[in-house]
PDB file of N, CA and C in Angstrom:
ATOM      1  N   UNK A   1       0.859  -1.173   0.000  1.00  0.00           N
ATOM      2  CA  UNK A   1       0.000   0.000   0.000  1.00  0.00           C
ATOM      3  C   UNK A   1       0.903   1.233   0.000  1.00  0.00           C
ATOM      4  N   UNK A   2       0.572   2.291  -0.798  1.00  0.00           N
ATOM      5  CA  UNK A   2       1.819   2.917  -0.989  1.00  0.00           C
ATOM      6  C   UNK A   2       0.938   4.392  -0.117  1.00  0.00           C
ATOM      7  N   UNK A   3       1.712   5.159   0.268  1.00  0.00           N
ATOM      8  CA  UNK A   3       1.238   6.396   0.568  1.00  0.00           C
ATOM      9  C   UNK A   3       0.128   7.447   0.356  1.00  0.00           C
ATOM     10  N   UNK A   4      -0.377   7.217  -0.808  1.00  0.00           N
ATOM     11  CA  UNK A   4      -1.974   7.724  -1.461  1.00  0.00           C
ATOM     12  C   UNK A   4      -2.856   7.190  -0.393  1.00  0.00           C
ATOM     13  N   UNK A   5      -2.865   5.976  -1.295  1.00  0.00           N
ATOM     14  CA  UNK A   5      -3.226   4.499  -0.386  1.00  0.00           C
ATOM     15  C   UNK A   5      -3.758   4.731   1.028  1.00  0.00           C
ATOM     16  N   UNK A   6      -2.784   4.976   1.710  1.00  0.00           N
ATOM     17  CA  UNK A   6      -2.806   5.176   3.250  1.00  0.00           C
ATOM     18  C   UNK A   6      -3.792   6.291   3.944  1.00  0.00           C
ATOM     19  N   UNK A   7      -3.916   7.244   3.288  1.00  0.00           N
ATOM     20  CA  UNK A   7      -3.199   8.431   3.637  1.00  0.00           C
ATOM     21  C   UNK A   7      -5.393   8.411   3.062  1.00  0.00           C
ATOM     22  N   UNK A   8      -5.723   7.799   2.390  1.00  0.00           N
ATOM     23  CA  UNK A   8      -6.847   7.914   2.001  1.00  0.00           C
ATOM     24  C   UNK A   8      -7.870   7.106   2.299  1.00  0.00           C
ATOM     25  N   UNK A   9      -6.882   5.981   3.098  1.00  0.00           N
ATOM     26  CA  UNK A   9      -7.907   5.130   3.701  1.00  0.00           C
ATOM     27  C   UNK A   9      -8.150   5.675   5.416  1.00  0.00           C
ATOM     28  N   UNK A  10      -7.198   6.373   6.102  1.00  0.00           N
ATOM     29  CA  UNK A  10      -7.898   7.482   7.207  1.00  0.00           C
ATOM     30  C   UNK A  10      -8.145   8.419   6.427  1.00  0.00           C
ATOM     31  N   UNK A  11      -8.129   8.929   5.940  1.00  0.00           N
ATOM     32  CA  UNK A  11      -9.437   9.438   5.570  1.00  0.00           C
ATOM     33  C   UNK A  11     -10.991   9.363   5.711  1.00  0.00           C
ATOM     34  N   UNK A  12     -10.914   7.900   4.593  1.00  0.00           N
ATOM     35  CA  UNK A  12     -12.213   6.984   4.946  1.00  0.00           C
ATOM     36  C   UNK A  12     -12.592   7.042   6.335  1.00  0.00           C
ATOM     37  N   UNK A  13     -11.813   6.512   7.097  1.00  0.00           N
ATOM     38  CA  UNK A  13     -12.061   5.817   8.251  1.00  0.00           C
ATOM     39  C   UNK A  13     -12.594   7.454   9.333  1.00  0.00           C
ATOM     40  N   UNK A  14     -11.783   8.130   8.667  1.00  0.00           N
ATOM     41  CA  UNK A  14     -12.690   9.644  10.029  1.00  0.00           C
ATOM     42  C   UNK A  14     -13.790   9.733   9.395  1.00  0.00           C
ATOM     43  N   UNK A  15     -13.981  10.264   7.853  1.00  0.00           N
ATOM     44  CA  UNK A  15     -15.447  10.260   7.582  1.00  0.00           C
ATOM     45  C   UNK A  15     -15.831   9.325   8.056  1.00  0.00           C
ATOM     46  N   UNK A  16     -15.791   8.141   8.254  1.00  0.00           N
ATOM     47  CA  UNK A  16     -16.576   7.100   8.795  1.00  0.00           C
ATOM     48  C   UNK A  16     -17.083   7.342  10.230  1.00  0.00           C
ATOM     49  N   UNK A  17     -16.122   7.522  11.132  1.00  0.00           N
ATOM     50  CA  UNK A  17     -16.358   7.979  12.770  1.00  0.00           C
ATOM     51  C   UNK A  17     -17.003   9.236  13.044  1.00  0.00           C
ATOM     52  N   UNK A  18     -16.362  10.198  11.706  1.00  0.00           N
ATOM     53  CA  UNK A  18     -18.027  11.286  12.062  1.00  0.00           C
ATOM     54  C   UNK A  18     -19.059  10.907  11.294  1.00  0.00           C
ATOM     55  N   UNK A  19     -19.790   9.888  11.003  1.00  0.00           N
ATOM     56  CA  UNK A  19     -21.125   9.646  10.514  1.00  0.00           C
ATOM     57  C   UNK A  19     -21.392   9.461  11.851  1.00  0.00           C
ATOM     58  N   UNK A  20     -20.730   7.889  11.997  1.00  0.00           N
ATOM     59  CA  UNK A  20     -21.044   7.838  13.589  1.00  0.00           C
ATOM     60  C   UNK A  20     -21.434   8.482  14.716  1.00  0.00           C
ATOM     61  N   UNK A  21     -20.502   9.581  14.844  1.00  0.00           N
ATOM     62  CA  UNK A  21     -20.684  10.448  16.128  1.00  0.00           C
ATOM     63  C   UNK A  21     -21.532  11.104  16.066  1.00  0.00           C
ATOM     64  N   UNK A  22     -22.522  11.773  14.615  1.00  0.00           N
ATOM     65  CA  UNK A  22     -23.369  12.534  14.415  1.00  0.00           C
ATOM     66  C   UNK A  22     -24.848  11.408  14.689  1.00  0.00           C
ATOM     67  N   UNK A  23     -24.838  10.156  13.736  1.00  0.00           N
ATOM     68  CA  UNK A  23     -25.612   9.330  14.888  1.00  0.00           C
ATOM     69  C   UNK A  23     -25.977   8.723  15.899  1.00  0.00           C
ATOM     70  N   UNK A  24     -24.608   8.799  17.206  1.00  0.00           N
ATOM     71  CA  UNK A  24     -24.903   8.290  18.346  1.00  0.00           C
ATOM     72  C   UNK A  24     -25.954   9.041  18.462  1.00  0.00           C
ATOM     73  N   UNK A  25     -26.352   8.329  20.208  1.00  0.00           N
ATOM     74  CA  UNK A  25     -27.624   8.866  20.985  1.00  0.00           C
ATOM     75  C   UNK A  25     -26.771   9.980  22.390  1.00  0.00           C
ATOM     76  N   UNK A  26     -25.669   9.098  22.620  1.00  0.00           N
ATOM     77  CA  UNK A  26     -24.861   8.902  23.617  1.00  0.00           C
ATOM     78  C   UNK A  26     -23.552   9.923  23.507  1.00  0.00           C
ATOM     79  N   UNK A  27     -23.908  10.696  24.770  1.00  0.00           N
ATOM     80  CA  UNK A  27     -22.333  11.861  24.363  1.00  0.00           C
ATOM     81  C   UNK A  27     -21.388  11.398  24.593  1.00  0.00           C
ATOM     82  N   UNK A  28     -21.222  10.353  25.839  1.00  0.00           N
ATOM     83  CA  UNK A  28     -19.618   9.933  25.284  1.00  0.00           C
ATOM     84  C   UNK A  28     -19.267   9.004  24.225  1.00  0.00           C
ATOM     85  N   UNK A  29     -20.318   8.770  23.661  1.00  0.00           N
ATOM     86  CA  UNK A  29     -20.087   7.541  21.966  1.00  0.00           C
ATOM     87  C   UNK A  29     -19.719   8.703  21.064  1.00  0.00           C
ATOM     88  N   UNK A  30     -20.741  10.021  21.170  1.00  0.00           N
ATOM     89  CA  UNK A  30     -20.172  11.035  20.193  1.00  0.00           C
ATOM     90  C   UNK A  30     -19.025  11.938  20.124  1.00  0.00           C
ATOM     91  N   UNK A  31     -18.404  11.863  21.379  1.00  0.00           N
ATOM     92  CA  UNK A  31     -17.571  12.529  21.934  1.00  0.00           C
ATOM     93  C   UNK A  31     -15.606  11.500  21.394  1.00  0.00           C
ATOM     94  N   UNK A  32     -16.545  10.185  21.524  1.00  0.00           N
ATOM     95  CA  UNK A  32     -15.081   8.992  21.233  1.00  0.00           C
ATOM     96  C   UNK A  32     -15.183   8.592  19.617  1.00  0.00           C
ATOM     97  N   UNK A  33     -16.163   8.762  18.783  1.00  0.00           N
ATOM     98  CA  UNK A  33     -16.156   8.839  17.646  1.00  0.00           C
ATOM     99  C   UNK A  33     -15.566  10.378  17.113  1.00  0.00           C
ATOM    100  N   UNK A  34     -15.874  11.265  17.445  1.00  0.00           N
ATOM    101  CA  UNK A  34     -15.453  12.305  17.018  1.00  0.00           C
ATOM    102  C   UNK A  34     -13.780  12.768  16.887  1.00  0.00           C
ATOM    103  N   UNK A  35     -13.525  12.227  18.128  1.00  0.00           N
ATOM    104  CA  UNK A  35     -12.019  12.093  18.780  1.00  0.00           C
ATOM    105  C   UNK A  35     -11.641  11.187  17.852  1.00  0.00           C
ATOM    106  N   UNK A  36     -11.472   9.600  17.206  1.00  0.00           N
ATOM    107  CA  UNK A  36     -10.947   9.132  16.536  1.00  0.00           C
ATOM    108  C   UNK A  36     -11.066   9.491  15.136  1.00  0.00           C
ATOM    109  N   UNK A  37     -12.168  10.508  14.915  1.00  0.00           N
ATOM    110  CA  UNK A  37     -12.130  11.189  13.308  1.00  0.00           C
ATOM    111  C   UNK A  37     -10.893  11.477  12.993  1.00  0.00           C
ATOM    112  N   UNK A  38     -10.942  12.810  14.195  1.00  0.00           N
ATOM    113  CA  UNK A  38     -10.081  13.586  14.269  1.00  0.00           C
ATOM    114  C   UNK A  38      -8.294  13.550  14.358  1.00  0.00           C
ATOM    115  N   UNK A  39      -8.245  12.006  15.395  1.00  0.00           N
ATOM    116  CA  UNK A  39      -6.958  11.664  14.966  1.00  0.00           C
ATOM    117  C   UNK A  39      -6.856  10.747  13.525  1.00  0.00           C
ATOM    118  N   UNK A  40      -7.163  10.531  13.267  1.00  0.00           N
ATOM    119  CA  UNK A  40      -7.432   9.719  11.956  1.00  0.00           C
ATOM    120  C   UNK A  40      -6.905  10.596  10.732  1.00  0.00           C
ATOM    121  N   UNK A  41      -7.829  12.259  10.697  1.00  0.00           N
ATOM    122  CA  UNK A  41      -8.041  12.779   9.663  1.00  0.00           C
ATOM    123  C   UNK A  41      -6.291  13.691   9.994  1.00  0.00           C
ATOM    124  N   UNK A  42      -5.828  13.722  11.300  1.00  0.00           N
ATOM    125  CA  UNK A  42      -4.182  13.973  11.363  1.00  0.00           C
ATOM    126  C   UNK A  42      -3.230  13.177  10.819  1.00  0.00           C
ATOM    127  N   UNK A  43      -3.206  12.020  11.568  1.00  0.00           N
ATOM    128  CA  UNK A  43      -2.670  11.087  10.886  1.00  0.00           C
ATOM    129  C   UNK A  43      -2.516  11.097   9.336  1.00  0.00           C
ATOM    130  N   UNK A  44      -3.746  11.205   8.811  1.00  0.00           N
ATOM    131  CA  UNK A  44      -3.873  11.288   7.286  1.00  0.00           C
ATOM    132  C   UNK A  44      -3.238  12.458   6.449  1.00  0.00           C
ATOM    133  N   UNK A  45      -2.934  13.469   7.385  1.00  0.00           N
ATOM    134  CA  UNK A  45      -2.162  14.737   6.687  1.00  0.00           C
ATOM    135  C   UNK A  45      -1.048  14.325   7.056  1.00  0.00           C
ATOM    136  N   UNK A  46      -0.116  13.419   7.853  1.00  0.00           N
ATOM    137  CA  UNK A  46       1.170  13.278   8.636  1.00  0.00           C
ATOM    138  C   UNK A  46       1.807  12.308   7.424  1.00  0.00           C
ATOM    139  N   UNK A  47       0.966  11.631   7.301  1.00  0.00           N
ATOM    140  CA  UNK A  47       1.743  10.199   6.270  1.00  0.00           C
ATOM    141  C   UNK A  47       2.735  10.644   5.159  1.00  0.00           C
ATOM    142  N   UNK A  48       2.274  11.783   4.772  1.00  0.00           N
ATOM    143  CA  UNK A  48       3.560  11.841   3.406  1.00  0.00           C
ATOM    144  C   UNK A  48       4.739  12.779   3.926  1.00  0.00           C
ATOM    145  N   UNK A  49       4.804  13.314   4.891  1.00  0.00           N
ATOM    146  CA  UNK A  49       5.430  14.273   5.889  1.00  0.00           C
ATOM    147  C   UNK A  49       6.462  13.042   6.163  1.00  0.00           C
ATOM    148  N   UNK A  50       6.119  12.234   7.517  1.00  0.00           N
ATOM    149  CA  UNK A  50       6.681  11.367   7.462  1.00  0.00           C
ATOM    150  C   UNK A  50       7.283   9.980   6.229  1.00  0.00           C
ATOM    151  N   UNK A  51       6.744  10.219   5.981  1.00  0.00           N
ATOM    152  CA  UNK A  51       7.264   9.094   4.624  1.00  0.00           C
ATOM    153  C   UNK A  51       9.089   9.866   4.403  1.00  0.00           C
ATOM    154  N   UNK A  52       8.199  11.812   4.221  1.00  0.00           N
ATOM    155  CA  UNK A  52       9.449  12.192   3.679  1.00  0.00           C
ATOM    156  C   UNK A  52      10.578  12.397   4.712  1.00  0.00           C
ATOM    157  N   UNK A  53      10.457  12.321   6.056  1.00  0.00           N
ATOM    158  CA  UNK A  53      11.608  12.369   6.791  1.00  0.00           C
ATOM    159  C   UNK A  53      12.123  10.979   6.987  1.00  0.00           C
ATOM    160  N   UNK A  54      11.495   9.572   6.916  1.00  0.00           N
ATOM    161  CA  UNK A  54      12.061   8.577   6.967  1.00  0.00           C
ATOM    162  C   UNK A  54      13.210   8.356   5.705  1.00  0.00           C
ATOM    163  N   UNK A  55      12.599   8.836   4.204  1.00  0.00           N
ATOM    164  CA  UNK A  55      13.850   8.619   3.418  1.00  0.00           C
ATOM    165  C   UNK A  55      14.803   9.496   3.742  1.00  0.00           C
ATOM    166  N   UNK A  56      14.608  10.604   3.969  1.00  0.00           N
ATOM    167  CA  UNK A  56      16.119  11.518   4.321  1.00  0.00           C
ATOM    168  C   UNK A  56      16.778  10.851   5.463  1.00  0.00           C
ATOM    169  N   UNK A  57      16.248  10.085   6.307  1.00  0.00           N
ATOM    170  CA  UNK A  57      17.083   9.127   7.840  1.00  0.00           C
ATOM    171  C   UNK A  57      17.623   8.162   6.694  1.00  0.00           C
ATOM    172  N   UNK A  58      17.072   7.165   6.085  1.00  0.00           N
ATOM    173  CA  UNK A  58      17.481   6.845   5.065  1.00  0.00           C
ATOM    174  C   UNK A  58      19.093   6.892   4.263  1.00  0.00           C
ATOM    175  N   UNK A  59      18.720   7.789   3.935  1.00  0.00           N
ATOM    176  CA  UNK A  59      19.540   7.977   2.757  1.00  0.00           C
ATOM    177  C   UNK A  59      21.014   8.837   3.600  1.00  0.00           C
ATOM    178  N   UNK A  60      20.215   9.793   4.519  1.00  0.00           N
ATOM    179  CA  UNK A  60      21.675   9.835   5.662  1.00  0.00           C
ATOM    180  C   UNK A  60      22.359   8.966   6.260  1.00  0.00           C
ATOM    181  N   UNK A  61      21.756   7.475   6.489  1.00  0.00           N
ATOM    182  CA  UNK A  61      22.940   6.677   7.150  1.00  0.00           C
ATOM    183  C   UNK A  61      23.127   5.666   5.809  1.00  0.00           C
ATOM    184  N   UNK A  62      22.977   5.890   4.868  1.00  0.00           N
ATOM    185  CA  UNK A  62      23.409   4.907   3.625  1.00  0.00           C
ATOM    186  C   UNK A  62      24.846   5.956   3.384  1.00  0.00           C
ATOM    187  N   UNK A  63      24.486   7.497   3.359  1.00  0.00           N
ATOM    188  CA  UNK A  63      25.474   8.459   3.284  1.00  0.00           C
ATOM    189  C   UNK A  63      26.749   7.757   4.230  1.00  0.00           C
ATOM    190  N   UNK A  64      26.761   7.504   5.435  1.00  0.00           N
ATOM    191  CA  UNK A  64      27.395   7.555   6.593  1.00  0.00           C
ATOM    192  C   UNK A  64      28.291   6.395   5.938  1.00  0.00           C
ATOM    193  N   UNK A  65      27.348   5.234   5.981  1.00  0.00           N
ATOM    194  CA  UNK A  65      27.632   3.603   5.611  1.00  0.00           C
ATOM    195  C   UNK A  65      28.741   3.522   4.080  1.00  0.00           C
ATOM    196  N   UNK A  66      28.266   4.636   3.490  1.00  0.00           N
ATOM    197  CA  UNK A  66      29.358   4.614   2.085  1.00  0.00           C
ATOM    198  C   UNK A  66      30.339   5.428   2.146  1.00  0.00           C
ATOM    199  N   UNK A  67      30.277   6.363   2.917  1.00  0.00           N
ATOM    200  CA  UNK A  67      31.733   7.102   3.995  1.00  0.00           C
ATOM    201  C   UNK A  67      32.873   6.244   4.486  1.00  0.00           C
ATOM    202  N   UNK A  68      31.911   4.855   5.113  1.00  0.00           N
ATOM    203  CA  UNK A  68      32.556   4.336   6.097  1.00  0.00           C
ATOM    204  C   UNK A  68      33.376   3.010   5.177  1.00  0.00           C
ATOM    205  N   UNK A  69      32.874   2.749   3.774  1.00  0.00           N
ATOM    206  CA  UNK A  69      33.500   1.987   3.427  1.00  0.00           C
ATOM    207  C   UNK A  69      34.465   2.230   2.673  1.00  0.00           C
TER     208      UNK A  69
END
């Protein structure tokens, strides 16, 4: 699953938890659906952010590793 991928399936998944929270009955069901939208729909802006600092860790200790040989 590559980064689109990811990044669009929380997506899905908060729209999904605010349908939910807008149909509980129950404020703390709407209150814990709402809350996992919300980290969900972060997460979902974080993924290509991170993607891009893992290759620069990456590619800095491949840097290091071909220094060292």
């Amino acid at each position: 699953m590559d980064d689109e991928q990811l990044a669009d399936l929380h997506k899905f998944l908060a729209d999904h938890h605010r349908r939910l929270a807008r149909e509980a009955v129950l404020d703390v069901v709407q209150h814990y659906h709402a809350d996992l939208a919300q980290r969900l729909a972060d997460e979902a802006a974080l993924i290509f952010r991170r993607t891009a600092i893992a290759q620069r860790l990456r590619e800095g200790e491949q840097r290091k590793k071909d220094e060292l040989e």
